[in-house]
C-alpha atoms as a PDB file:
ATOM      1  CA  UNK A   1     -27.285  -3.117  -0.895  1.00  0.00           C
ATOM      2  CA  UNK A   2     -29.434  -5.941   1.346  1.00  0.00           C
ATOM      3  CA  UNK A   3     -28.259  -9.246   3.035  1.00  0.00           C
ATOM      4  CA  UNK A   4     -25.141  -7.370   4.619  1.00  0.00           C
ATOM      5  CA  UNK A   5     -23.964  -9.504   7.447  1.00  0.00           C
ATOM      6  CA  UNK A   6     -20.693  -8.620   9.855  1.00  0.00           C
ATOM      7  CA  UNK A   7     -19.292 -12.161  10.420  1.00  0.00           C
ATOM      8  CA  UNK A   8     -16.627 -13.073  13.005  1.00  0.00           C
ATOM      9  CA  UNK A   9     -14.787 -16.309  12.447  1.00  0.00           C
ATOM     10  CA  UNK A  10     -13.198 -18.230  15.561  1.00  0.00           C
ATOM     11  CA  UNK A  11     -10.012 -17.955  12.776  1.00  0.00           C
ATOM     12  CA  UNK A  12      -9.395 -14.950  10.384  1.00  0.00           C
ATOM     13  CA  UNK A  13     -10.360 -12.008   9.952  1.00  0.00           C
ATOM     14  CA  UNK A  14     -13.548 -10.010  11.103  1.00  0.00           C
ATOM     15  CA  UNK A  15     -15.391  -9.184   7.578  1.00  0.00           C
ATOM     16  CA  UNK A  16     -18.497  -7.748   6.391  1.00  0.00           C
ATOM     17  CA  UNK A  17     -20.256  -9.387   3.625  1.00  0.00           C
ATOM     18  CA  UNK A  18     -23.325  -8.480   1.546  1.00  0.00           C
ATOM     19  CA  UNK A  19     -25.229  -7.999  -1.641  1.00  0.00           C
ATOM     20  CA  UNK A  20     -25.634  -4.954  -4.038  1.00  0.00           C
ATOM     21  CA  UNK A  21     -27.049  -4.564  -7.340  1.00  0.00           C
ATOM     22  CA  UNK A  22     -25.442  -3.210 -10.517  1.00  0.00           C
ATOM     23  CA  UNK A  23     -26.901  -0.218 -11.641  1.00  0.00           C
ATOM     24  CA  UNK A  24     -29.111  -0.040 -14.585  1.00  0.00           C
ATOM     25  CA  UNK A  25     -27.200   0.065 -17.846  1.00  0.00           C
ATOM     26  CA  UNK A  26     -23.900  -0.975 -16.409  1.00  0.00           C
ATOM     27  CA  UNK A  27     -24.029  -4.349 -18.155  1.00  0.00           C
ATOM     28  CA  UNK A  28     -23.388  -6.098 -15.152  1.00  0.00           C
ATOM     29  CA  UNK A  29     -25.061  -8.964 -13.360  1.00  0.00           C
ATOM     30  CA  UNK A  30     -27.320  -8.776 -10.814  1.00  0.00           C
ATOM     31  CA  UNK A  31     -26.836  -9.685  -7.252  1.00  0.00           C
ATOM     32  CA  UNK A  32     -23.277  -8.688  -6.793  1.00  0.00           C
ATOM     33  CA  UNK A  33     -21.695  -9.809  -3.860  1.00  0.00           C
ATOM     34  CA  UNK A  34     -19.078  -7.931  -1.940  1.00  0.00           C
ATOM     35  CA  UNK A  35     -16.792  -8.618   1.512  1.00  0.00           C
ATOM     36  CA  UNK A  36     -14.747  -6.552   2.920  1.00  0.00           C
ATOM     37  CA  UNK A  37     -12.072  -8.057   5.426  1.00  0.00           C
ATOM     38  CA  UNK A  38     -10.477  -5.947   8.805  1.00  0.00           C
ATOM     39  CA  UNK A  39      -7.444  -7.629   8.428  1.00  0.00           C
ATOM     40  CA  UNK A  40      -5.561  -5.432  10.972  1.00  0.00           C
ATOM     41  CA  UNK A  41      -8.652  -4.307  12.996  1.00  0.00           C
ATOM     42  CA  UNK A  42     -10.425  -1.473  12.703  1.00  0.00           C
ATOM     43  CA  UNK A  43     -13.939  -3.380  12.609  1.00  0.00           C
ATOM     44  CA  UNK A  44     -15.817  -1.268  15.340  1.00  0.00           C
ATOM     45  CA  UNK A  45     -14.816   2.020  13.909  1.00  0.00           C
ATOM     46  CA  UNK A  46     -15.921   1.643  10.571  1.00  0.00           C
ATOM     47  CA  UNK A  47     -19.264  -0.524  11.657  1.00  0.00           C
ATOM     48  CA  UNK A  48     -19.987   2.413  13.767  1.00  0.00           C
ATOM     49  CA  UNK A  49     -20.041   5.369  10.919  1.00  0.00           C
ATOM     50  CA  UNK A  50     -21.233   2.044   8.424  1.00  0.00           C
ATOM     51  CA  UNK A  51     -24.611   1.336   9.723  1.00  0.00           C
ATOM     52  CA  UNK A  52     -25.819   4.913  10.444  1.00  0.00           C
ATOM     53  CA  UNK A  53     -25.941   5.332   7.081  1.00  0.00           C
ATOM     54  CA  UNK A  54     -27.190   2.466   5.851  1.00  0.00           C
ATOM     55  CA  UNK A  55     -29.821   3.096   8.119  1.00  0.00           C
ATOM     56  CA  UNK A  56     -30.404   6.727   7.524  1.00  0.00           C
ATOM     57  CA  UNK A  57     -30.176   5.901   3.260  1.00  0.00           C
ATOM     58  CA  UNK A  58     -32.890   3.221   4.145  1.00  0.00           C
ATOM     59  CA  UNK A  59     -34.757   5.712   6.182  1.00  0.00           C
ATOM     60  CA  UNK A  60     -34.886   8.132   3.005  1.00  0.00           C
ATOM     61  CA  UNK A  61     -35.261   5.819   0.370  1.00  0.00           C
ATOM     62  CA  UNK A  62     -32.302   7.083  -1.663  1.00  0.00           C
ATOM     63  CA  UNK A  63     -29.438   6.298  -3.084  1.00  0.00           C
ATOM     64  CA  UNK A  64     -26.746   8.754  -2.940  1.00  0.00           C
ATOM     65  CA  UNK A  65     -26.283  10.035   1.100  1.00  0.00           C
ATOM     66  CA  UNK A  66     -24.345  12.954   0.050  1.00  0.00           C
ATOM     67  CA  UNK A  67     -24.877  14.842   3.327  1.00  0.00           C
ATOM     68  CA  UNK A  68     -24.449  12.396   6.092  1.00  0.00           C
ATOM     69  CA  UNK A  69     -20.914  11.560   4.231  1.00  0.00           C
ATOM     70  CA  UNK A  70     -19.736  15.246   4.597  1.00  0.00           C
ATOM     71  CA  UNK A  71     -20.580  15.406   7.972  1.00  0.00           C
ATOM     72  CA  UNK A  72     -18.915  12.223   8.671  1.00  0.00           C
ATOM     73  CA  UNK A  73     -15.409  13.203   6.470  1.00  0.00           C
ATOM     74  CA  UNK A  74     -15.476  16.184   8.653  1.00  0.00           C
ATOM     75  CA  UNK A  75     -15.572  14.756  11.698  1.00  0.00           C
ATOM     76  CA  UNK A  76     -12.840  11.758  10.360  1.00  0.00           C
ATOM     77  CA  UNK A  77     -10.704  14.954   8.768  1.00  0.00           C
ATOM     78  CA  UNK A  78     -10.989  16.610  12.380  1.00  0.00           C
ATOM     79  CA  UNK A  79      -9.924  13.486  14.409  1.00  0.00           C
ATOM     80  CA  UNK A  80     -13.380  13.178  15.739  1.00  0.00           C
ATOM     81  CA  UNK A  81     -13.346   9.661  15.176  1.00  0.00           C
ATOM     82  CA  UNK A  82     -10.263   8.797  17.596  1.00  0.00           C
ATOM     83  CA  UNK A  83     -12.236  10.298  20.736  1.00  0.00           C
ATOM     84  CA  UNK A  84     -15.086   7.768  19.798  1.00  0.00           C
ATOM     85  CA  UNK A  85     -14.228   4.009  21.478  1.00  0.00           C
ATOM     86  CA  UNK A  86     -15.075   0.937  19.914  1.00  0.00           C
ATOM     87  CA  UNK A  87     -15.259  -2.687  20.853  1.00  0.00           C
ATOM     88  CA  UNK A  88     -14.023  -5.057  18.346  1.00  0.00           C
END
């Protein structure tokens, strides 16, 4: 994944936009893009647990984050993620 940009239009939706490549043998093109729209908000939460990993995947140089995900479903399954506030 590169070129990911968070974009926030005067009108519509907050969405995050970027780049990924197929994987090897898939038979797909390369240079998928992707967006993903926060229709009904929700922007700042998901940025926040979103670019930690990115980061800490970059960081590594790997491609599955196995670990960091756990920790973060745990703390989503526990409600951990309400205490935590956001701007939008």
């Amino acid at each position: 994944m590169h070129e990911e940009e968070f974009k926030q239009p005067i009108f519509g939706a907050n969405k995050l936009v970027g780049v990924v490549q197929a994987l090897p043998g898939s038979g797909l093109i390369e240079g998928l893009s992707f967006t993903i729209k926060f229709n009904d908000g929700g922007c700042g939460t998901f940025l926040g647990l979103f670019h930690p990993l990115v980061a800490y995947a970059r960081a590594l140089n790997v491609e599955t984050v196995a670990e960091p995900i756990q920790a973060i479903s745990s703390t989503v399954a526990s409600g951990g993620v309400g205490q935590v506030a956001f701007v939008d």
